[in-house]
Protein backbone atom coordinates (compact mmCIF):
# COMPACT_ATOMS: atom_id res chain seq x y z
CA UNK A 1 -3.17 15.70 3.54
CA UNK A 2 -5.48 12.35 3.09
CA UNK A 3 -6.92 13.19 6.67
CA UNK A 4 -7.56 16.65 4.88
CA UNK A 5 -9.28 14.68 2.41
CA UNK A 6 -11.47 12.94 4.20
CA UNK A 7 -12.51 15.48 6.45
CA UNK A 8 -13.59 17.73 3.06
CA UNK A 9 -15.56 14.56 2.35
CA UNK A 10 -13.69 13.18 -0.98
CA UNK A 11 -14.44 10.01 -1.60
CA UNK A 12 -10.76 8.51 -2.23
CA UNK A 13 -9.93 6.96 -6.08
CA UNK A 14 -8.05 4.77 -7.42
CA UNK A 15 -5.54 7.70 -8.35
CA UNK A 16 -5.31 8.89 -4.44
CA UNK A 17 -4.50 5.96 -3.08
CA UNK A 18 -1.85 4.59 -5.58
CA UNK A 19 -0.45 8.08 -4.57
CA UNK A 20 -0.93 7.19 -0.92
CA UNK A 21 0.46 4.08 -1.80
CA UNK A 22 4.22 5.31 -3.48
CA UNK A 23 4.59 8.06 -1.37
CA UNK A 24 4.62 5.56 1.73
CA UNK A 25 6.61 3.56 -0.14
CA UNK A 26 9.13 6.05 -0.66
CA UNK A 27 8.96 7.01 3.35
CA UNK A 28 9.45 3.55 4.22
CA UNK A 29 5.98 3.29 5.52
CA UNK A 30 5.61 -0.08 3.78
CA UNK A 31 3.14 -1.81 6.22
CA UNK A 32 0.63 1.83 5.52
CA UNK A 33 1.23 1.41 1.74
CA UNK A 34 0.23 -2.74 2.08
CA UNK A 35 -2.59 -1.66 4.37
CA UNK A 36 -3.92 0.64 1.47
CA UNK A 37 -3.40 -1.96 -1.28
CA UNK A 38 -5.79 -4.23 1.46
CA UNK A 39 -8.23 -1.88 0.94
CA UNK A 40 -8.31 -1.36 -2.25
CA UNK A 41 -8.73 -5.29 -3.27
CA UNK A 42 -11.74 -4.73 -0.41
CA UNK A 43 -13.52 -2.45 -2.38
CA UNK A 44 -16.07 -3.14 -4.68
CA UNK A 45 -15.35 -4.26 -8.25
CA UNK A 46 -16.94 -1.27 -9.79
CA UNK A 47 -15.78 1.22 -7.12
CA UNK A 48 -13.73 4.27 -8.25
CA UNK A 49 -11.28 2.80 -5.53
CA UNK A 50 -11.16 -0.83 -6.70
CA UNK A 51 -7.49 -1.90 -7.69
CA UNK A 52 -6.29 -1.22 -11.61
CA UNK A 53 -2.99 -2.77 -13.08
CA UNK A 54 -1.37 0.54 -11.54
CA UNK A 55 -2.27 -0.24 -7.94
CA UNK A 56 -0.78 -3.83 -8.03
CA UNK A 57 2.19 -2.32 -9.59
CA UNK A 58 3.13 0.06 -6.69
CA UNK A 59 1.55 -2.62 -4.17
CA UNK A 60 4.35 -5.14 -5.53
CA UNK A 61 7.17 -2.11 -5.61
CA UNK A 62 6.08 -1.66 -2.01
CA UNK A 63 6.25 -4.91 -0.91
CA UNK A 64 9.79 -5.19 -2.71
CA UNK A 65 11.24 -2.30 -1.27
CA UNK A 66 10.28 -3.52 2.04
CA UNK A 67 11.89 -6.85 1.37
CA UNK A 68 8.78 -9.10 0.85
CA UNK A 69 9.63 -10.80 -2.21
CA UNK A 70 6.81 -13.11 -1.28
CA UNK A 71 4.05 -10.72 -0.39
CA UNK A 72 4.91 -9.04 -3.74
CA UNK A 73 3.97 -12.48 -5.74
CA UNK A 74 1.02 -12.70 -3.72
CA UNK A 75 0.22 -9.21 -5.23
CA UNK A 76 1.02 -10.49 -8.83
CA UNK A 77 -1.30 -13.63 -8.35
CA UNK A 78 -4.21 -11.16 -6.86
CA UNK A 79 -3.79 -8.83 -10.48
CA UNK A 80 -3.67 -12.03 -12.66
CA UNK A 81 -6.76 -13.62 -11.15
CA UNK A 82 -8.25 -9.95 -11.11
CA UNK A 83 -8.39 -10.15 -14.82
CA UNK A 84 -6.20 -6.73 -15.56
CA UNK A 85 -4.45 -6.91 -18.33
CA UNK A 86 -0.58 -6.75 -16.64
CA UNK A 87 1.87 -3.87 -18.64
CA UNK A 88 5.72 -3.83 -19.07
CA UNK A 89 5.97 -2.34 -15.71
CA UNK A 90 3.92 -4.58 -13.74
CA UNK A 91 5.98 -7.29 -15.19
CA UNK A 92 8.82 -5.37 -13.68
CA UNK A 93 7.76 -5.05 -10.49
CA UNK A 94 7.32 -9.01 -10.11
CA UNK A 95 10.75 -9.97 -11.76
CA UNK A 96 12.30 -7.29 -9.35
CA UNK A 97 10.52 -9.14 -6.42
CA UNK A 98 12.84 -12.42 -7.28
């Protein structure tokens, strides 16, 4: 389905790819869900697929589930220096990764 996506020439959102991001996650497919949290913190600050306080939160649930305590406090440090404003669950998401 994202290949469909690109091929009808959507340009991907913050939305899609926390999407892309969970259900990898939930396959397993942790290193695909990292790789899209990669690109999201690539993309410009004003682009529609630029990270919010939801994208760190599944990037640290996927790094967690995958056993990466350490990549997920990585992630944490990336949304506090980001300046988002971190929620209940993003809080979480980084005591789960201890």
């Amino acid at each position: 389905v994202w290949g469909d996506c690109q091929v009808a020439g959507l340009s991907p959102d913050s939305r899609m790819c926390i999407t892309y991001m969970e259900v990898c996650t939930r396959l397993g497919q942790i290193d695909r869900a990292l790789q899209m949290y990669s690109q999201m913190r690539n993309a410009p600050a004003n682009s529609p697929m630029a990270p919010t306080v939801h994208a760190y939160t599944a990037a640290m649930r996927a790094a967690t589930e995958g056993g990466r305590w350490a990549r997920a406090l990585d992630i944490w440090a990336d949304l506090r220096s980001s300046g988002c404003q971190a929620t209940g669950h993003a809080y979480a998401a980084a005591i789960s990764a201890c």
